[in-house]
N, C-alpha and C. Protein backbone atom coordinates (compact mmCIF):
# COMPACT_ATOMS: atom_id res chain seq x y z
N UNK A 1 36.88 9.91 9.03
CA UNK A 1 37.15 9.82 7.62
C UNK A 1 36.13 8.90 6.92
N UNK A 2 35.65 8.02 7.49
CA UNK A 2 34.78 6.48 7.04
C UNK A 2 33.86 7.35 6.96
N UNK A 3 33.21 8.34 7.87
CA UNK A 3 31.78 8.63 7.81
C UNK A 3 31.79 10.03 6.87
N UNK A 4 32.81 10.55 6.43
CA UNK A 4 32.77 11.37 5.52
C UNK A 4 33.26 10.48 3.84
N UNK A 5 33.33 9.70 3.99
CA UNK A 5 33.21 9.15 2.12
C UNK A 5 32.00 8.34 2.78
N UNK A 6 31.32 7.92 3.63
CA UNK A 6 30.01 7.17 3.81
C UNK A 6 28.97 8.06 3.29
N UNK A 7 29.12 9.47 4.04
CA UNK A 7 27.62 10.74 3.11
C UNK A 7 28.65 11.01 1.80
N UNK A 8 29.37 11.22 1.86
CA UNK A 8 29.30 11.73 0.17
C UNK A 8 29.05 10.55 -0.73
N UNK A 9 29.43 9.95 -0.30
CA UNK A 9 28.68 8.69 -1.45
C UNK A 9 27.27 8.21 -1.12
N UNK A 10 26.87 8.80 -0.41
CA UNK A 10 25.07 8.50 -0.39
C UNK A 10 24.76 9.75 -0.82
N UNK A 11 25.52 11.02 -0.88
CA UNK A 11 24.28 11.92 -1.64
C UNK A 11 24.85 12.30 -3.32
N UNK A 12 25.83 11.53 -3.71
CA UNK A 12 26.33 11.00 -4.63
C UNK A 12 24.78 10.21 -5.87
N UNK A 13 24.77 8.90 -4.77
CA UNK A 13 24.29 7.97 -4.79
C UNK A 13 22.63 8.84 -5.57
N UNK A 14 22.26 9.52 -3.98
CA UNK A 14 20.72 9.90 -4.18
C UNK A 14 20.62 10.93 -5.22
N UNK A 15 21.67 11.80 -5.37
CA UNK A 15 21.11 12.70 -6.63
C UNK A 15 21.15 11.78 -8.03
N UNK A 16 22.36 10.95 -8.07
CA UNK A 16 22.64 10.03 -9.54
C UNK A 16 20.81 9.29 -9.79
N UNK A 17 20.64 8.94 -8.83
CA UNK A 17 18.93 8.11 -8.93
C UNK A 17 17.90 8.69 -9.42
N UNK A 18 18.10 10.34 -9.30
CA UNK A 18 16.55 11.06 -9.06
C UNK A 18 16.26 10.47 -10.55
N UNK A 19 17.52 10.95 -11.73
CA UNK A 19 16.70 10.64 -13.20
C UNK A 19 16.02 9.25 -12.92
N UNK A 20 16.84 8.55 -12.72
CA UNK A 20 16.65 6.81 -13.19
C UNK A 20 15.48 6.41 -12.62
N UNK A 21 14.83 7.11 -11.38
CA UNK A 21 13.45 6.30 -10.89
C UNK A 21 12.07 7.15 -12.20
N UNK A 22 12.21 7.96 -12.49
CA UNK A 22 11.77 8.51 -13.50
C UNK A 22 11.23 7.59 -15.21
N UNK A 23 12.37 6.79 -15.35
CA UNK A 23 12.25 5.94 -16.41
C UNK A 23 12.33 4.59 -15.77
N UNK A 24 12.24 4.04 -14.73
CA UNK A 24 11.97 2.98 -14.01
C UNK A 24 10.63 3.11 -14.19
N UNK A 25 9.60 4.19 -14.12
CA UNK A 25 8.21 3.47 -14.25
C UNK A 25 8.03 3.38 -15.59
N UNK A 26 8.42 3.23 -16.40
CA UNK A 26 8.14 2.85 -17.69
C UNK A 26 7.85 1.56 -17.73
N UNK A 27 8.77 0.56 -16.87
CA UNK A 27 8.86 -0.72 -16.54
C UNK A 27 7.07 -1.25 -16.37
N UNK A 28 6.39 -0.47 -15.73
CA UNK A 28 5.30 -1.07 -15.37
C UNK A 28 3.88 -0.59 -16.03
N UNK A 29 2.81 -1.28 -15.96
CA UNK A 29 1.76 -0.67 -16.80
C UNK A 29 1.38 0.65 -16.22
N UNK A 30 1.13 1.77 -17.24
CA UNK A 30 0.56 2.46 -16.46
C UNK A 30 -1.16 2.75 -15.96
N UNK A 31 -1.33 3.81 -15.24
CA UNK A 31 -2.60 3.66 -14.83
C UNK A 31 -3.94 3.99 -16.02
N UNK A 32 -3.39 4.98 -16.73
CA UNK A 32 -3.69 5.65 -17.89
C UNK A 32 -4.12 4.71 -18.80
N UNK A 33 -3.59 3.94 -19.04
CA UNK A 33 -3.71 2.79 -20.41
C UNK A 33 -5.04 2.20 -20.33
N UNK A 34 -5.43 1.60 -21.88
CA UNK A 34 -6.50 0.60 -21.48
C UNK A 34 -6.62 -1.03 -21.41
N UNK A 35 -5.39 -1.11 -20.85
CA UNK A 35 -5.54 -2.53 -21.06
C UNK A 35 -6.80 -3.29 -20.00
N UNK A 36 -6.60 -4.68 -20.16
CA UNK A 36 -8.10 -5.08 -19.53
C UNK A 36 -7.21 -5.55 -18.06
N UNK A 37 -6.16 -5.58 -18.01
CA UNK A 37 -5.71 -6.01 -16.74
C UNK A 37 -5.35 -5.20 -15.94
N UNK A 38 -6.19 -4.38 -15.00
CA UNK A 38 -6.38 -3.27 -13.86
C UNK A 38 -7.31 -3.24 -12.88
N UNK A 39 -6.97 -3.17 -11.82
CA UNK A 39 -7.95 -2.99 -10.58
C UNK A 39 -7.49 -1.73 -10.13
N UNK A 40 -8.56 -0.96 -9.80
CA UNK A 40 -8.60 0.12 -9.46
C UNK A 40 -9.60 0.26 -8.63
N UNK A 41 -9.46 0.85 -7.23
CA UNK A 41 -9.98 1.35 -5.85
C UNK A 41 -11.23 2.53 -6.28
N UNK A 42 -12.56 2.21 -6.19
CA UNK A 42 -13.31 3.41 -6.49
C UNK A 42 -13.17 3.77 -5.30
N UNK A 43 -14.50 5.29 -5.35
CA UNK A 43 -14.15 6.13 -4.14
C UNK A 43 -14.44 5.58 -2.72
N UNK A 44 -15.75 4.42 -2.79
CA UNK A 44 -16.08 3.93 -1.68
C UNK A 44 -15.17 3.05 -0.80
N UNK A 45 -14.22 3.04 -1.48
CA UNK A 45 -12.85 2.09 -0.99
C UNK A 45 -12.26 0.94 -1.33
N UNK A 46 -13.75 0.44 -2.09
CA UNK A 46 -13.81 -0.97 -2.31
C UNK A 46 -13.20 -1.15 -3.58
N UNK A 47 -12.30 -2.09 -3.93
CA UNK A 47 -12.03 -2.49 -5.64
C UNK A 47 -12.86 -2.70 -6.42
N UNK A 48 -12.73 -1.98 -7.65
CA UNK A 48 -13.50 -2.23 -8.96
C UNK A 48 -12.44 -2.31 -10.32
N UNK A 49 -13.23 -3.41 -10.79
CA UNK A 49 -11.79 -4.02 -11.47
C UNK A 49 -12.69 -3.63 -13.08
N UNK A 50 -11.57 -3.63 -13.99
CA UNK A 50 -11.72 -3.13 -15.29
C UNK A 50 -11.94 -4.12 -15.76
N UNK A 51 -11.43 -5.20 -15.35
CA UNK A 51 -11.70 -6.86 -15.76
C UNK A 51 -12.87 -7.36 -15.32
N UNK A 52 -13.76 -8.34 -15.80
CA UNK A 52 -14.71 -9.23 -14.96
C UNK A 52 -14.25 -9.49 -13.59
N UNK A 53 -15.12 -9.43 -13.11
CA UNK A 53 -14.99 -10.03 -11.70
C UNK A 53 -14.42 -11.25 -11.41
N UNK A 54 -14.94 -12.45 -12.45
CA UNK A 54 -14.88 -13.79 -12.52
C UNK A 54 -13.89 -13.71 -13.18
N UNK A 55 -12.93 -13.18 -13.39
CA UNK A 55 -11.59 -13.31 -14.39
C UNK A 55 -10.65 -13.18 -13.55
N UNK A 56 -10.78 -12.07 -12.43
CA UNK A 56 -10.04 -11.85 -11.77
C UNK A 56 -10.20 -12.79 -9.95
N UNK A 57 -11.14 -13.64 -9.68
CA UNK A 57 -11.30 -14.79 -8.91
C UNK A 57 -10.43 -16.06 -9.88
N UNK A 58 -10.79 -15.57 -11.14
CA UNK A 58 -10.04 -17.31 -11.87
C UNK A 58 -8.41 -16.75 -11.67
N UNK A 59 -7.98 -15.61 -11.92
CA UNK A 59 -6.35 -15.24 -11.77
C UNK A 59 -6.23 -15.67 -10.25
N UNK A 60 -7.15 -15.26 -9.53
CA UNK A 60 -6.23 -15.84 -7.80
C UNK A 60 -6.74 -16.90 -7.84
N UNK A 61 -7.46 -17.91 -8.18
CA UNK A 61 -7.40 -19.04 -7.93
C UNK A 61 -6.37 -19.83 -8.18
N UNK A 62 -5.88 -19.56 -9.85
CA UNK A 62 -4.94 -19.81 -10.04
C UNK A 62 -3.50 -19.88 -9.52
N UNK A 63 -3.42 -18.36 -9.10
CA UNK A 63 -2.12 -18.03 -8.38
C UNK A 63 -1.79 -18.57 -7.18
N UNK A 64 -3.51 -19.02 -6.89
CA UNK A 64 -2.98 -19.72 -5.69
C UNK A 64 -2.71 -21.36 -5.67
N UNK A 65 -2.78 -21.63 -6.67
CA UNK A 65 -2.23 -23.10 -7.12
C UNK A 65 -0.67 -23.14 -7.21
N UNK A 66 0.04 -21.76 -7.87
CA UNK A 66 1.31 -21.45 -7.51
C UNK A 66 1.77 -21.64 -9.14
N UNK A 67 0.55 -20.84 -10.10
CA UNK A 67 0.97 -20.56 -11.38
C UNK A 67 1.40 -19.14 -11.52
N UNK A 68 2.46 -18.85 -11.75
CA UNK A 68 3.36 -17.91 -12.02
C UNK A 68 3.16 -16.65 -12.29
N UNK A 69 2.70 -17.92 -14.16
CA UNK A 69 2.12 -16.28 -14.88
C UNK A 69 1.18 -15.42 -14.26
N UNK A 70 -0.28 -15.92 -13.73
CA UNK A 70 -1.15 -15.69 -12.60
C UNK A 70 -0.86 -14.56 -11.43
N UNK A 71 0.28 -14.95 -11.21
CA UNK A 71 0.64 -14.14 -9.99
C UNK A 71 1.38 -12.76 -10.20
N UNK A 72 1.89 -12.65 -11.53
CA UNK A 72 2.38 -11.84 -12.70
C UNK A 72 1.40 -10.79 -12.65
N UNK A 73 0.11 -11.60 -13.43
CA UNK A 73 -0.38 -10.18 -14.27
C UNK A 73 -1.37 -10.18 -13.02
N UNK A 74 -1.94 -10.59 -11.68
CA UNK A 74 -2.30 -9.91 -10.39
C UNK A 74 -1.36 -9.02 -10.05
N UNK A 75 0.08 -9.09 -10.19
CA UNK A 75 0.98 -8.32 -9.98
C UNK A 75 0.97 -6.73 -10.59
N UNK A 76 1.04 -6.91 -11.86
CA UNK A 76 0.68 -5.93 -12.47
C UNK A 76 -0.41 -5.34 -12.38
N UNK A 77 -1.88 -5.91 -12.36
CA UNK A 77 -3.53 -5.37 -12.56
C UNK A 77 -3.78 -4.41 -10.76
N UNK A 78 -2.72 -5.00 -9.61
CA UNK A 78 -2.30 -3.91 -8.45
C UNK A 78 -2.25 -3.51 -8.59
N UNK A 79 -0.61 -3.30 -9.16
CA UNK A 79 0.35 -2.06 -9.40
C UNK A 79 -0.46 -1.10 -10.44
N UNK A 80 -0.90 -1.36 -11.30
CA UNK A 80 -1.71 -0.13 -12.16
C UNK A 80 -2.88 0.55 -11.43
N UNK A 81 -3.40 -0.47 -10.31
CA UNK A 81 -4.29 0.29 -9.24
C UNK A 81 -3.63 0.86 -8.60
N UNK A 82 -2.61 1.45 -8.28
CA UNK A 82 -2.14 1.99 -6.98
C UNK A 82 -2.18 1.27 -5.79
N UNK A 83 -2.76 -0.17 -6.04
CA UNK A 83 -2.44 -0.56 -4.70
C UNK A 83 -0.64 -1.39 -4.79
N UNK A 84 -0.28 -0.57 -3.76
CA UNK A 84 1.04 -1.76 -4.29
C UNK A 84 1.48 -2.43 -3.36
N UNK A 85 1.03 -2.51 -1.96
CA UNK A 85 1.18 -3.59 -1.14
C UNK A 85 0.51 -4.88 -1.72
N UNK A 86 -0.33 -5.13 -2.35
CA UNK A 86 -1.23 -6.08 -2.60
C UNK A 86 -0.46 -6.46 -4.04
N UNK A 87 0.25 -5.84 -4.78
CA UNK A 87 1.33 -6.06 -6.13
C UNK A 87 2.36 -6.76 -5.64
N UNK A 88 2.84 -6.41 -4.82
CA UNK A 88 4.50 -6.62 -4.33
C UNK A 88 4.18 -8.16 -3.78
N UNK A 89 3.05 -8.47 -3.08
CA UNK A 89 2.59 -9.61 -2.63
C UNK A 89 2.51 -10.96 -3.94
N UNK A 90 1.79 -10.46 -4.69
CA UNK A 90 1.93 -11.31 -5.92
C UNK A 90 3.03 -11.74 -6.56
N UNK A 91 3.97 -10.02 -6.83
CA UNK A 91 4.85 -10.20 -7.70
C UNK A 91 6.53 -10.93 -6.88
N UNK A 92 5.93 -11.03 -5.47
CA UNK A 92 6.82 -11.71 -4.61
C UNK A 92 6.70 -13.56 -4.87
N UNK A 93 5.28 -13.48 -4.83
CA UNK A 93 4.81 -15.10 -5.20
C UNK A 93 5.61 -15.43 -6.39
N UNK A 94 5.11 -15.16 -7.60
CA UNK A 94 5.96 -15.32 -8.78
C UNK A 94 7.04 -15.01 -9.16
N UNK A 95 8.10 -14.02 -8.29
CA UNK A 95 9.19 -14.05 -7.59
C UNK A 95 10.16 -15.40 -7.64
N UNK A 96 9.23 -16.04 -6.30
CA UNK A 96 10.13 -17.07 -5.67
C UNK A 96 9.32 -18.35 -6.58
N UNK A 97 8.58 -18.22 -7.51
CA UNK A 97 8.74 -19.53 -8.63
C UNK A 97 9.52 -19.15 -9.72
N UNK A 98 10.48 -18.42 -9.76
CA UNK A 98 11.60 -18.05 -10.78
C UNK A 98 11.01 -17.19 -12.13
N UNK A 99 10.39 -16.46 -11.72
CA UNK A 99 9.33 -15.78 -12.45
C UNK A 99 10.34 -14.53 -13.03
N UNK A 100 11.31 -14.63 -14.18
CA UNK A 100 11.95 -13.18 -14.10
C UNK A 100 11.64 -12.07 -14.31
N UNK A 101 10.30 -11.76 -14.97
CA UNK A 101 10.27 -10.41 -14.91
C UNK A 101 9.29 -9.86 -13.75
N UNK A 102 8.70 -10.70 -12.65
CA UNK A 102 8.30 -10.40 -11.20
C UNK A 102 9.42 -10.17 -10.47
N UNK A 103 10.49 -11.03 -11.05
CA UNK A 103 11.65 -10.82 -9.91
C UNK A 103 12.19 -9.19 -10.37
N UNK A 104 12.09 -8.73 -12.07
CA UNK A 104 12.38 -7.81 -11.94
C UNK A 104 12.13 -7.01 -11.00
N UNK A 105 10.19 -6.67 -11.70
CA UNK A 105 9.42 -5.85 -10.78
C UNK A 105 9.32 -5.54 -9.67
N UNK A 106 9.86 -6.78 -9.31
CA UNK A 106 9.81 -6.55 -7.68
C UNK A 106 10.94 -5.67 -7.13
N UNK A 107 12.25 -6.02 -7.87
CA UNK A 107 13.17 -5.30 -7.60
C UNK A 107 13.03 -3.67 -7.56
N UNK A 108 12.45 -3.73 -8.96
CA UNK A 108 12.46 -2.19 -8.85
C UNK A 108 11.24 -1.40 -8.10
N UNK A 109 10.26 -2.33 -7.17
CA UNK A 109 9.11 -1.59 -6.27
C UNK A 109 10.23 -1.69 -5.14
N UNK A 110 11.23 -2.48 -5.00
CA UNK A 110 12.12 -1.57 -3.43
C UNK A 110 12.61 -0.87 -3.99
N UNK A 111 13.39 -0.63 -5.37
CA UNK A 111 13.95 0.57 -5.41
C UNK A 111 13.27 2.12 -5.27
N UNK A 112 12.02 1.90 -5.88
CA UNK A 112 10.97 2.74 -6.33
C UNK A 112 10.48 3.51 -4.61
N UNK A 113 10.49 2.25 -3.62
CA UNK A 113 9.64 2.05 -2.30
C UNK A 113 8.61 2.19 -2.39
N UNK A 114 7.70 1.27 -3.35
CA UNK A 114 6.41 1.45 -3.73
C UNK A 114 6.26 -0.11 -2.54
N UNK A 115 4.76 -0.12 -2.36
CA UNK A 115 4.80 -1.78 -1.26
C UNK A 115 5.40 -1.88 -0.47
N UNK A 116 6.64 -1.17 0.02
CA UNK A 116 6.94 -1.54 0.81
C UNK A 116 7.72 -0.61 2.35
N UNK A 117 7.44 -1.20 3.72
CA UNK A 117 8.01 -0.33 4.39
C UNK A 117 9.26 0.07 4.74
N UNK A 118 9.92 -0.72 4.29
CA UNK A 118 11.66 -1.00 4.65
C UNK A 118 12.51 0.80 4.63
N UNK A 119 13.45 0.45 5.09
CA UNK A 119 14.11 1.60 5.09
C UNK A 119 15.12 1.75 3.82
N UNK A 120 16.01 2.86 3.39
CA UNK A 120 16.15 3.25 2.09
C UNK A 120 17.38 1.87 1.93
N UNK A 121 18.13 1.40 3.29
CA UNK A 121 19.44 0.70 2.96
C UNK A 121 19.38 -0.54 2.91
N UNK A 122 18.29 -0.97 3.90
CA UNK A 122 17.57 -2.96 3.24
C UNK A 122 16.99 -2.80 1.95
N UNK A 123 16.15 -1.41 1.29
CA UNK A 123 15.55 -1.53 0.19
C UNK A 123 16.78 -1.85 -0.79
N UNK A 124 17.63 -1.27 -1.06
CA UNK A 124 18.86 -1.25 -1.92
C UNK A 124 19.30 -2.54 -2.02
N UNK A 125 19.49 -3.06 -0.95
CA UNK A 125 19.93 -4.43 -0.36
C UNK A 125 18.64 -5.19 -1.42
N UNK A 126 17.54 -5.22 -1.04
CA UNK A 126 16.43 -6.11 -1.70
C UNK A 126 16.28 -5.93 -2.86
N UNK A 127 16.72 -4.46 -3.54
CA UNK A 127 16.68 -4.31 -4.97
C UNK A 127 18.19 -5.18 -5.34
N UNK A 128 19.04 -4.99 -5.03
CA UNK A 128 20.26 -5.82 -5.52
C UNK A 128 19.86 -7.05 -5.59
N UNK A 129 19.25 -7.65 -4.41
CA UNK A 129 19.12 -9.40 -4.65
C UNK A 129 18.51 -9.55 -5.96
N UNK A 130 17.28 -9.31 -5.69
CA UNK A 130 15.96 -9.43 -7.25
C UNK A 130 16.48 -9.05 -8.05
N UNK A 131 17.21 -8.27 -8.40
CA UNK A 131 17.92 -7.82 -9.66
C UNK A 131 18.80 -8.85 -10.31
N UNK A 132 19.37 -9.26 -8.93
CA UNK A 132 20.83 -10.50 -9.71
C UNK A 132 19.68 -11.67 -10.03
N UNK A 133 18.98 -11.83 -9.50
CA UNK A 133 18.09 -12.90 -9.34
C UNK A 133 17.68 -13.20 -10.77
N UNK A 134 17.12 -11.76 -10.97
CA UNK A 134 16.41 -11.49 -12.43
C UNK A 134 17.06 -11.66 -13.72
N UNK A 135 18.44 -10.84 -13.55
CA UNK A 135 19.78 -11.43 -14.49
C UNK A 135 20.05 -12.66 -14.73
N UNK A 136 19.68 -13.40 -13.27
CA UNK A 136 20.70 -14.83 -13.66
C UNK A 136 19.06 -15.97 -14.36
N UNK A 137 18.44 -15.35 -14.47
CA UNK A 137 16.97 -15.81 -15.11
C UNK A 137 17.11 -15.19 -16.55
N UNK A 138 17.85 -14.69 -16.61
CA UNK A 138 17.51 -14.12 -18.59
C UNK A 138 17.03 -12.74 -18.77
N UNK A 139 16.86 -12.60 -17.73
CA UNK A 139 15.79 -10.34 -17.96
C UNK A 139 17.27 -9.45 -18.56
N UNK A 140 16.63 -8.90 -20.00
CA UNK A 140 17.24 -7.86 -20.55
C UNK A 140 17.18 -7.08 -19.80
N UNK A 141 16.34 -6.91 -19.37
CA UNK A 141 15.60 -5.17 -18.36
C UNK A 141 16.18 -5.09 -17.06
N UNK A 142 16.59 -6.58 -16.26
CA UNK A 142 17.28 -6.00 -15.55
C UNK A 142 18.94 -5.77 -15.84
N UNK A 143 19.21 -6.49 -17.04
CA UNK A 143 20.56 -6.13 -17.19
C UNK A 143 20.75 -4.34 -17.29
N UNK A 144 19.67 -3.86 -17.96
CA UNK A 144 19.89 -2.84 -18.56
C UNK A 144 19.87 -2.37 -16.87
N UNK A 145 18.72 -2.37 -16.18
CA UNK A 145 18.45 -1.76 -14.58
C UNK A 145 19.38 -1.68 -13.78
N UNK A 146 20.36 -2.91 -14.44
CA UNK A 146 21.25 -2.74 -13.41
C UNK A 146 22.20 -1.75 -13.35
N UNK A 147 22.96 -1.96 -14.80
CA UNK A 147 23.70 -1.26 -15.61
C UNK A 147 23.15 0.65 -14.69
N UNK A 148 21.83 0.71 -15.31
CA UNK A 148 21.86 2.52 -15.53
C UNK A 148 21.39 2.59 -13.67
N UNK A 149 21.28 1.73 -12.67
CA UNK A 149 20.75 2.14 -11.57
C UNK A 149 22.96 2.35 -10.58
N UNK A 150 23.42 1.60 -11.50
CA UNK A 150 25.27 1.62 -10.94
C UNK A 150 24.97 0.35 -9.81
N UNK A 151 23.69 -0.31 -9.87
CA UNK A 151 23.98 -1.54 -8.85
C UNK A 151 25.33 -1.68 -8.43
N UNK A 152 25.90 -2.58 -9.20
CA UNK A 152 27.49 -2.74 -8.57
C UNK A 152 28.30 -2.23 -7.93
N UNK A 153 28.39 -0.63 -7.76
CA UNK A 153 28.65 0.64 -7.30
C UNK A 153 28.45 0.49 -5.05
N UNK A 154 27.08 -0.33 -5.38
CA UNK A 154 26.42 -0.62 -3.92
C UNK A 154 27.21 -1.00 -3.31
N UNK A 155 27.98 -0.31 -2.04
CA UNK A 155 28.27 -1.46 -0.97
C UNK A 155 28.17 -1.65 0.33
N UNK A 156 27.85 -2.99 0.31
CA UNK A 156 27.12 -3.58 1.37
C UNK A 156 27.89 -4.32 2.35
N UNK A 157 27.01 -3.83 3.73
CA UNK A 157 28.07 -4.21 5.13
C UNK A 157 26.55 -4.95 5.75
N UNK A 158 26.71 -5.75 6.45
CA UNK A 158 25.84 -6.10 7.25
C UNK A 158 24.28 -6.84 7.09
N UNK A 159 24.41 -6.43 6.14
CA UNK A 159 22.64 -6.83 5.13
C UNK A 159 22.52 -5.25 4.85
N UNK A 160 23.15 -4.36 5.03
CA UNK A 160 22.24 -3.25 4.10
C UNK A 160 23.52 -2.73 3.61
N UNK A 161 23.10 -1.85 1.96
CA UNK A 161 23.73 -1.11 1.02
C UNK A 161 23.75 -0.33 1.12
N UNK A 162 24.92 1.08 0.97
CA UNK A 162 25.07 2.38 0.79
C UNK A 162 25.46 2.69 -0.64
């Protein structure tokens, strides 16, 4: 009986999501745009950044002093590259200095499973933490995230969410 309301409420779960990851990337810059804060992978492999070079050595220098904002918009100038292991890294840094809208972001790259390798039921798990995290920091966006993703809905046995 347990393992029959366990799948119907995960494919419950996974069809209710398909919209919501859809307007979850709205959340982040996109690749398209022109803002000046983007790194992007040319073909040779190597990064080429839309920004100075020296702008983007002064952002990690910074970030690595353990300034926030810094670790923010490295966060973002990733994530608009497609790299998002190297985003999630940042936006983890500025994360854990109470950074709320990294803590958003971050939340929603496990929901997304952008950066990261985890499986679908620690991701849920890691999107719930960052999310409350992000709430109890002041983020409209994740109130709203939370609200339209049914967070609360999640429940969790063990360290992971169904």
């Amino acid at each position: 009986m347990l393992k029959i309301l366990l799948i119907s409420f995960m494919v419950i779960n996974l069809f209710g999501c398909s919209k919501a990851k859809d307007t979850l990337y709205s959340y982040f810059p996109s690749a398209a745009s022109n803002s000046k804060t983007s790194i992007q992978k040319s073909k040779g492999g190597s990064t080429a950044a839309t920004i100075k070079k020296k702008d983007i050595n002064w952002y990690k220098k910074s970030a690595r002093l353990g300034n926030s904002n810094s670790q923010y918009i490295l966060g973002n100038a990733y994530f608009k590259g497609k790299q998002y292991s190297t985003a999630m890294k940042y936006y983890k840094q500025a994360a854990k200095n109470k950074h709320a809208k990294a803590q958003f972001k971050l939340a929603l790259m496990y929901h997304l499973g952008k950066g990261t390798k985890e499986g679908e039921f620690s991701r849920k798990k890691s999107t719930k933490d960052w999310l409350k995290k992000a709430k109890s920091n002041g983020s409209v966006e994740a109130r709203k995230a939370w609200r339209q993703l049914k967070i609360s809905d999640y429940w969790c046995l063990g360290g992971l969410c169904y």
